[in-house]
Structure formats: structure tokens, C-alpha cells
C-alpha atoms as a PDB file:
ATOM      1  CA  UNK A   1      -6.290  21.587   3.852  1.00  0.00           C
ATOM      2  CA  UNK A   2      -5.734  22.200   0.190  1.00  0.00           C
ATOM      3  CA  UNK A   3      -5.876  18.541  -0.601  1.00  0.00           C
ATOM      4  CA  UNK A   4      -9.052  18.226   1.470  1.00  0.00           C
ATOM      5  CA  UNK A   5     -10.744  20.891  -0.025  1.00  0.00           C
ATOM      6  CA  UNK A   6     -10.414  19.183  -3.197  1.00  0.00           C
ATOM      7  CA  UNK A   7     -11.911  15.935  -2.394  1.00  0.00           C
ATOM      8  CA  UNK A   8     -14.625  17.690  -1.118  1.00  0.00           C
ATOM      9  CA  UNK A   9     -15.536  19.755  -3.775  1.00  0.00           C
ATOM     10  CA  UNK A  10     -13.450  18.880  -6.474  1.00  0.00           C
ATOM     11  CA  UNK A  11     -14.654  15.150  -6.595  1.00  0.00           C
ATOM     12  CA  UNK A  12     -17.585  14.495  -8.201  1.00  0.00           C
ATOM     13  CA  UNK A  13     -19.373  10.958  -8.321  1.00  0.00           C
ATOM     14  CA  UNK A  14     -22.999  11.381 -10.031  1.00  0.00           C
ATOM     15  CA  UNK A  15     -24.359  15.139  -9.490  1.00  0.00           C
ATOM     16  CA  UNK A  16     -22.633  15.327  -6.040  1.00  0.00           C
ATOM     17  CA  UNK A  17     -19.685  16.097  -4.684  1.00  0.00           C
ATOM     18  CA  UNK A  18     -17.636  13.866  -2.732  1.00  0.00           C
ATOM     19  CA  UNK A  19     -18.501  16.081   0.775  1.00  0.00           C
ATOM     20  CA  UNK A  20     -22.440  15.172  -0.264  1.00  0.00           C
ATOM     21  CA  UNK A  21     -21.653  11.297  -0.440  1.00  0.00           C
ATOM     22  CA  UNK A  22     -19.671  10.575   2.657  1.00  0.00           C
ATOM     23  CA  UNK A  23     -22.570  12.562   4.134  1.00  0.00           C
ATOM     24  CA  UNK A  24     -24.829  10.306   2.940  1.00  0.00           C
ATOM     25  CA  UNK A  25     -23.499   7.305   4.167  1.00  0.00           C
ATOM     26  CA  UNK A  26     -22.844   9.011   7.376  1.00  0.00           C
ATOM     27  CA  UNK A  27     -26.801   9.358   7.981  1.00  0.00           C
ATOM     28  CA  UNK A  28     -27.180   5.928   6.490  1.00  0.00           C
ATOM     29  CA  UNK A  29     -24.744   4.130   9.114  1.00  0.00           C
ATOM     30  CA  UNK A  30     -26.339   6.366  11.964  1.00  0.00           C
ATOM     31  CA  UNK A  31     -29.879   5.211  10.656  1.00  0.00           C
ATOM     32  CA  UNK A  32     -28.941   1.722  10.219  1.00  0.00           C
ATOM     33  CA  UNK A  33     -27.007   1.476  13.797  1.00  0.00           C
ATOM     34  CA  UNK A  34     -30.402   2.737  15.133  1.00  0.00           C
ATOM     35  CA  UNK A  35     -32.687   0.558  13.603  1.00  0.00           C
ATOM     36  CA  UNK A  36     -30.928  -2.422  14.608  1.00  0.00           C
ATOM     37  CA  UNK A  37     -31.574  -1.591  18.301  1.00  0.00           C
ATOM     38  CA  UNK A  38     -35.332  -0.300  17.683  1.00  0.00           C
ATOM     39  CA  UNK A  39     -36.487  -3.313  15.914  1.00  0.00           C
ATOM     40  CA  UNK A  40     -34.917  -5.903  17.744  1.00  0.00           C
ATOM     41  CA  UNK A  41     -38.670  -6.472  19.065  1.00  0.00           C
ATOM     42  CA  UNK A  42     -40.515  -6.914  16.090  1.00  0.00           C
ATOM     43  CA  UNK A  43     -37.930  -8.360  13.945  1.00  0.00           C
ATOM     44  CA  UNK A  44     -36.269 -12.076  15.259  1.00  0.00           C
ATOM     45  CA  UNK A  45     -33.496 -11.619  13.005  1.00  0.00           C
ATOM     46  CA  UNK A  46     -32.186  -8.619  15.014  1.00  0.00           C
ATOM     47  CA  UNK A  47     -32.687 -10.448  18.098  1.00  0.00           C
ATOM     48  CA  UNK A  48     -29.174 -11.793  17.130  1.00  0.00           C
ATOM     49  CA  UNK A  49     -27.361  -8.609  16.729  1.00  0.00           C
ATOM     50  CA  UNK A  50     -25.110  -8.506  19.103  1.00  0.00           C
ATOM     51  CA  UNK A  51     -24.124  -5.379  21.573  1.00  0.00           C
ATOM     52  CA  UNK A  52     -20.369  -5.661  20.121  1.00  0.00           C
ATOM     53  CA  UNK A  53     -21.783  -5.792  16.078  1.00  0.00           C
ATOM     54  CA  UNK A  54     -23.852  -2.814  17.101  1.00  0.00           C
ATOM     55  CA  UNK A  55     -21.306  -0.514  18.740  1.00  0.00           C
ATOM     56  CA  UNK A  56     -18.527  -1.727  15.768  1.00  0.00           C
ATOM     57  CA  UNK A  57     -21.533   0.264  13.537  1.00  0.00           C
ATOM     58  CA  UNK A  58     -21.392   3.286  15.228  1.00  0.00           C
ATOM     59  CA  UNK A  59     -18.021   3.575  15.176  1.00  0.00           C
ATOM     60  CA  UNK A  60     -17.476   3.375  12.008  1.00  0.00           C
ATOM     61  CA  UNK A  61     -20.498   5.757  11.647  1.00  0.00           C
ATOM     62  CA  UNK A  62     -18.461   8.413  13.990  1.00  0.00           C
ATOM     63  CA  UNK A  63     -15.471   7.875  11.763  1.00  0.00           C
ATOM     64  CA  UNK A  64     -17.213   8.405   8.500  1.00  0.00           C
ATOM     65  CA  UNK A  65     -18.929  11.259  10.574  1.00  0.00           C
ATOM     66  CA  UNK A  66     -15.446  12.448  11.304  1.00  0.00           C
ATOM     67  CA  UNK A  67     -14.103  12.633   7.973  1.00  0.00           C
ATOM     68  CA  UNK A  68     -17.229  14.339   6.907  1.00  0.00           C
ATOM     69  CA  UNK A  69     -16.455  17.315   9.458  1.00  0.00           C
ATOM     70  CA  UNK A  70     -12.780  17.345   8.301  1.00  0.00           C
ATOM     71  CA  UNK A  71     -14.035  18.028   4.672  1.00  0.00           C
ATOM     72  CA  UNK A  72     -16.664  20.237   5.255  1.00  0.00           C
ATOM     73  CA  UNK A  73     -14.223  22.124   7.639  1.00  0.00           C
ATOM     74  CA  UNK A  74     -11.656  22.079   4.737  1.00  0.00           C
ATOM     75  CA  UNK A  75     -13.909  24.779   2.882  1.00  0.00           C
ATOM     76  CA  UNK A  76     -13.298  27.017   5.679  1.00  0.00           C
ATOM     77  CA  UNK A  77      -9.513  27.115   6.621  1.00  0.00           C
END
């Protein structure tokens, strides 16, 4: 947990650390993966989104989730 801990907090890329980043691009994946499926009526291009393309995105959006849990957790063990 040591090592985690460290790549959390230890990392810094800009004025965040690296916990603050993966974050980020957690709630960006979520929010993309959901506005795929919401404007699939106004937009034509995401009429061609598949069902597959859009559950691949929200996987990887519960990974990157995932590690952002394990290195928030990190802090705490």
C-alpha cells in the first residue's frame, strides 16, 4: 500500500496529484459513456455508436474508477 500511497500523493503532474488526475478522467469517461447514449437523438453521428463501443467505455470507466478507489484507499491503510 506503500507504493500506492505514493503514486497517489507523491506524483505530481501540473498542481495535482496523481489521485486528482485519474479522478478526472474517471468523471470524464463516465460523462462521455453517458452522453453517447443521451444524444444519440439529436446527434446522427451517435446514431452509429454501437451497444458493444458503448459498454467497452464504461468498462474502462469502472476500471479507471477502480484504480481511483485503490489509491484513494491507499491513504488510509
Amino acid at each position: 500500500m506503500n507504493t500506492l500511497r505514493e503514486i497517489a500523493y507523491g506524483t505530481y503532474l501540473g498542481p495535482f496529484p496523481m489521485i486528482a488526475l485519474v479522478g478526472f478522467v474517471a468523471y470524464g469517461l463516465f460523462f462521455a459513456t453517458a452522453l453517447v447514449t443521451g444524444l444519440k437523438r439529436w446527434v446522427p453521428a451517435f446514431r452509429r455508436v454501437s451497444v458493444r463501443t458503448h459498454r467497452l467505455m464504461a468498462m474502462v470507466a469502472l476500471l479507471v474508477a477502480t484504480f481511483h478507489l485503490l489509491l484513494g484507499i491507499s491513504a488510509y491503510v
